[in-house]
Protein backbone atom coordinates (compact mmCIF):
# COMPACT_ATOMS: atom_id res chain seq x y z
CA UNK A 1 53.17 5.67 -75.91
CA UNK A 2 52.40 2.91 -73.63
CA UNK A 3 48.83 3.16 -71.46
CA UNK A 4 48.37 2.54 -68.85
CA UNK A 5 47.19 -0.94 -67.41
CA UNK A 6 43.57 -0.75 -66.46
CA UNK A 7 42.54 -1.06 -62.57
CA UNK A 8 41.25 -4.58 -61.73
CA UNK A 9 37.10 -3.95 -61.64
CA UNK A 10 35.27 -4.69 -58.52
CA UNK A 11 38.39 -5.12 -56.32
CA UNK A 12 37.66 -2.30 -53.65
CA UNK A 13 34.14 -3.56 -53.83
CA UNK A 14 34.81 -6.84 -52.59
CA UNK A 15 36.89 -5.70 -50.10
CA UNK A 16 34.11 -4.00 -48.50
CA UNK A 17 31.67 -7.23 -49.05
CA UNK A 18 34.65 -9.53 -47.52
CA UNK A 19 34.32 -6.45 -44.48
CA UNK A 20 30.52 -6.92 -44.18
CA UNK A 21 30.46 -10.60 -44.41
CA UNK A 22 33.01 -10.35 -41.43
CA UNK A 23 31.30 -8.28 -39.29
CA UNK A 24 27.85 -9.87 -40.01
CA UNK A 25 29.59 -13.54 -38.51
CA UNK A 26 30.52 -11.71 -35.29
CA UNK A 27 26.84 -10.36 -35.37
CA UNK A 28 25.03 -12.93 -35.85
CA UNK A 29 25.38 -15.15 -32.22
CA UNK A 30 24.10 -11.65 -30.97
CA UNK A 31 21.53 -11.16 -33.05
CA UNK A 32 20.04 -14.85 -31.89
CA UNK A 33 20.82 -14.48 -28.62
CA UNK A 34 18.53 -11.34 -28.97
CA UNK A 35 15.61 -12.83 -30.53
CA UNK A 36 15.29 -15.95 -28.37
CA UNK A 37 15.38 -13.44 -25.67
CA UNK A 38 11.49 -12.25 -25.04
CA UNK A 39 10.54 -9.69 -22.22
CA UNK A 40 8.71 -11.92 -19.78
CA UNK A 41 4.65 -11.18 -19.49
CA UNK A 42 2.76 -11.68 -16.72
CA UNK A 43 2.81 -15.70 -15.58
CA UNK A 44 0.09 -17.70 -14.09
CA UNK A 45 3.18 -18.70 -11.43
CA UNK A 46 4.27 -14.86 -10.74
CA UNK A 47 2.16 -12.89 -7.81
CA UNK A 48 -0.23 -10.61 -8.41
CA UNK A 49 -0.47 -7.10 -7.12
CA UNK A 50 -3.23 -8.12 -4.97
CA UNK A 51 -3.23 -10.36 -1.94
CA UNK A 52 -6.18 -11.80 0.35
CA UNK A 53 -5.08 -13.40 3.79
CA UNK A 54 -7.25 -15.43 6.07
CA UNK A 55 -6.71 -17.98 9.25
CA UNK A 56 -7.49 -18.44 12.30
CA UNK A 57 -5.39 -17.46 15.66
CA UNK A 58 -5.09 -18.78 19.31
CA UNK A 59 -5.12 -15.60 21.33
CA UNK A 60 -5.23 -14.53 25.12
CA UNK A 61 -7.47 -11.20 26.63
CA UNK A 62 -6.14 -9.63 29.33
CA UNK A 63 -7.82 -5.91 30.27
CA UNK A 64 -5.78 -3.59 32.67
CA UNK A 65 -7.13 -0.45 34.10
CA UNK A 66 -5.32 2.96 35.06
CA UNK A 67 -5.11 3.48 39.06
CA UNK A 68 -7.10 0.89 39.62
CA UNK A 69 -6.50 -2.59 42.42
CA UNK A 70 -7.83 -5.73 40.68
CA UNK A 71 -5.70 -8.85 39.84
CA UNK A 72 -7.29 -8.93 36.30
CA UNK A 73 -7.32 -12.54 34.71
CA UNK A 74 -6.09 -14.10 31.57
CA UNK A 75 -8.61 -15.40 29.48
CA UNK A 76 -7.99 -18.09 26.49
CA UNK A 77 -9.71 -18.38 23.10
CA UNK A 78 -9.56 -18.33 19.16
CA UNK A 79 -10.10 -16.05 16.78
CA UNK A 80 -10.50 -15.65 13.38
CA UNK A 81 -9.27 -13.08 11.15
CA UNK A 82 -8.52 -11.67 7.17
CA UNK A 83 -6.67 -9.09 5.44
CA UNK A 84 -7.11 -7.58 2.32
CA UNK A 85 -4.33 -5.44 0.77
CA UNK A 86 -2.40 -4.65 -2.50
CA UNK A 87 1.88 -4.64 -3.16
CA UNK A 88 3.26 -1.43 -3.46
CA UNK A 89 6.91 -3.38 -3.99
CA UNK A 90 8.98 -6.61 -3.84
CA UNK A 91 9.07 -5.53 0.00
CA UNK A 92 6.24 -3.62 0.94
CA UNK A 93 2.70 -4.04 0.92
CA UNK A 94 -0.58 -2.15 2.33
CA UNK A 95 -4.09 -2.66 3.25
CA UNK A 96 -7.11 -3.67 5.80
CA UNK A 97 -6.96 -6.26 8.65
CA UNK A 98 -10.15 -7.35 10.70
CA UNK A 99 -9.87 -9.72 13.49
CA UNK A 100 -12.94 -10.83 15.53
CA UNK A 101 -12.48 -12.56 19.36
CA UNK A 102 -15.02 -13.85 21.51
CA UNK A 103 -14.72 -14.74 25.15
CA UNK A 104 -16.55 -14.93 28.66
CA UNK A 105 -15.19 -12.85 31.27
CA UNK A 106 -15.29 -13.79 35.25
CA UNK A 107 -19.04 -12.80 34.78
CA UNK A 108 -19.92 -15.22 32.36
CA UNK A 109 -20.44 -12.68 29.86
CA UNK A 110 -19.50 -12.99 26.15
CA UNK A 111 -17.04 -10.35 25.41
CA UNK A 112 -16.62 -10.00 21.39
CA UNK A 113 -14.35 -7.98 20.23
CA UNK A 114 -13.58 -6.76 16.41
CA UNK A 115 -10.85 -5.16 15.34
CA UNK A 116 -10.91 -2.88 11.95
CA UNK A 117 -7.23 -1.74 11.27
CA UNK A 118 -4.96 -0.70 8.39
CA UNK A 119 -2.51 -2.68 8.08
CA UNK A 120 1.41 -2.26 6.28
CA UNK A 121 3.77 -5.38 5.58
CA UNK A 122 7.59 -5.40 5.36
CA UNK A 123 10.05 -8.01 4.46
CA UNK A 124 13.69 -6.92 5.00
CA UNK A 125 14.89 -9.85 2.38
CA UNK A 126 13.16 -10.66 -0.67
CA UNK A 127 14.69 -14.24 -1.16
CA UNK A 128 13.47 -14.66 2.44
CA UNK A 129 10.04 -15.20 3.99
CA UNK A 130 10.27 -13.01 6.95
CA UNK A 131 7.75 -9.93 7.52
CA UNK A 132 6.98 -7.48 10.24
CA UNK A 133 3.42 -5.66 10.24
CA UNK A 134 1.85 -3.41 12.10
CA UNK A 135 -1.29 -1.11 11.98
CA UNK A 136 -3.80 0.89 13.56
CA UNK A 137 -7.72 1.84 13.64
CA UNK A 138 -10.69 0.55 15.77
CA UNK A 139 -12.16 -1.59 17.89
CA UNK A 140 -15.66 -2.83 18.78
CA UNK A 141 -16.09 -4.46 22.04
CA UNK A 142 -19.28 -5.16 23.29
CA UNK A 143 -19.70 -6.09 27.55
CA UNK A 144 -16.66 -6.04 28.15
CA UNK A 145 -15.17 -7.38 31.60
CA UNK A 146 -17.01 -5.14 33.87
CA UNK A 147 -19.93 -5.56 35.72
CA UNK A 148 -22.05 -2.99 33.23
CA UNK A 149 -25.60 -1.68 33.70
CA UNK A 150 -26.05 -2.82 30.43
CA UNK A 151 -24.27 -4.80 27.40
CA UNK A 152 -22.99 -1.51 25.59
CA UNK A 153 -21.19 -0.90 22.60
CA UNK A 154 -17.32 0.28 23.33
CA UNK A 155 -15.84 1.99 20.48
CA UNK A 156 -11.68 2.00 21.15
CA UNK A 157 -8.64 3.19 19.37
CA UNK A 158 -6.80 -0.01 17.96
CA UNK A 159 -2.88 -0.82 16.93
CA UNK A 160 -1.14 -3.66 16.76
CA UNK A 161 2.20 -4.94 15.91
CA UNK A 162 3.39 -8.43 14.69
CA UNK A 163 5.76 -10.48 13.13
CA UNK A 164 5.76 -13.74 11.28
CA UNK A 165 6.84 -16.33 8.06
CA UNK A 166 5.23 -16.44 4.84
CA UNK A 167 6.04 -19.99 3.03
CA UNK A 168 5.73 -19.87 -0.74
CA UNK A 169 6.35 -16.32 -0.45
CA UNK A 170 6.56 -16.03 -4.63
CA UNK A 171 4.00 -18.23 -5.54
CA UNK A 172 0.07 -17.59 -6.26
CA UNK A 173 -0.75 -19.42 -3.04
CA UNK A 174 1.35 -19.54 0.03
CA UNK A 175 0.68 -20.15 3.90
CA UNK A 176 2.10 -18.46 6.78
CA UNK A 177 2.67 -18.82 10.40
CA UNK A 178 2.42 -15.28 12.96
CA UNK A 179 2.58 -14.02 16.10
CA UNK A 180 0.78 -10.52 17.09
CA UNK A 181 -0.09 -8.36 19.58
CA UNK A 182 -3.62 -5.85 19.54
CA UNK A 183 -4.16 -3.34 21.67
CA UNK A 184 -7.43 -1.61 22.45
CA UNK A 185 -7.94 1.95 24.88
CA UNK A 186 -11.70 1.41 25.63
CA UNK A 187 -11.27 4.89 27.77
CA UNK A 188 -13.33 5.34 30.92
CA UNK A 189 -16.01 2.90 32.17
CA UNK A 190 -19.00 3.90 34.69
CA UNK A 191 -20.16 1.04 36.58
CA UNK A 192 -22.96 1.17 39.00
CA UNK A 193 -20.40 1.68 41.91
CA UNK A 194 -17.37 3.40 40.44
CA UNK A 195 -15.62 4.70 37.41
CA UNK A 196 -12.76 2.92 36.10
CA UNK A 197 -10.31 5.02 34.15
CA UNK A 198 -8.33 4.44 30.98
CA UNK A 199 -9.45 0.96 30.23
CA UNK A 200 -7.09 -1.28 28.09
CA UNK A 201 -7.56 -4.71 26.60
CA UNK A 202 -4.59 -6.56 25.25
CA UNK A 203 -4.50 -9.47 22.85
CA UNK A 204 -1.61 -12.05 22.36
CA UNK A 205 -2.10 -14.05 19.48
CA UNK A 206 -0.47 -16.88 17.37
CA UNK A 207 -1.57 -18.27 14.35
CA UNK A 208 -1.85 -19.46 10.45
CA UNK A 209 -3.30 -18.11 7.73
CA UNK A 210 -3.46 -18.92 3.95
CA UNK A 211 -1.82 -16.50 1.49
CA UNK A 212 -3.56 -15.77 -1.73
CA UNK A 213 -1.69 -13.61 -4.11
């Protein structure tokens, strides 16, 4: 009685290590790839969440009055200002703007003028470094361009709107050009021969600003 020839040892066994083997070549470019891939940290050249912006701006007064006659006169000066905010997003940002302005009305007075708003910032393209930003709050104006019994403290509701481009706009330290308007409703002023109703001062403005981020 013949027996039977004995299986070859190992042979499904190196099947399965010629398998592996296989599949670890086709693995291995991936695997590389993979480790010379890190998650990027933060980098000194990325932006913070934090941003400080201050300039200066060339900006024209001009107060208007509700039913009143008067042909009310453009005054010219500079101001300074700053703002102070934090990114919510790769669009959107928030935070606090103050803007001071001093000028002599037809009087001769100084009129100063600081504005305390809160302040939001949008840019509709990321690549791009085009904002819009607007805001509201107060304003401060003492004397303003009234003939006053005295040089009073005016305490008015404030918004303004604005647009501008931020150069740099990913980098630690940029610079930016603007154009804005404030607005400030001083309310009703008592002279020592009339009172002048709903009292309004506008402010044009251009300017430039350095960007810290």
């Amino acid at each position: 009685m013949s027996r039977p020839s004995p299986r070859r040892p190992g042979l499904e066994t190196r099947q399965v290590l010629r398998a592996c083997l296989a599949l670890l070549a086709m693995l291995l470019p991936s695997i590389a790839t993979a480790q010379g891939s890190v998650a990027p940290g933060p980098s000194a050249s990325q932006p913070s969440a934090l941003w400080v912006v201050f300039g200066g701006t060339s900006t024209t007064v001009r107060g208007t009055c509700q039913f009143c006659e008067g042909d009310f006169a453009y005054h010219h000066t500079g101001g300074v200002f700053a703002n102070v905010g934090r990114r919510l997003n790769s669009r959107a940002d928030v935070g606090g703007e103050v803007m001071w302005v001093s000028f002599n009305n037809d009087s001769g007075d100084s009129v100063r003028t600081t504005y305390l708003t809160a302040v939001g910032q949008f840019r509709p393209w990321e690549s791009a470094g085009f904002f819009v930003r607007g805001g509201a709050g107060m304003a401060l104006v003492r004397s303003w361009v009234f003939q006053l019994d005295e040089a009073a403290l005016q305490k008015a509701l404030a918004v303004h709107i604005g647009a501008g481009w931020v150069f740099r706009p990913q980098q630690r330290v940029g610079f930016e050009v603007f154009g804005m308007q404030h607005a400030a409703a001083l309310g009703d002023f008592t002279t020592s021969t009339q009172t002048v109703d709903n009292v309004m001062g506008n402010y044009w403005s251009v300017g430039a600003a350095l960007v810290i981020r």
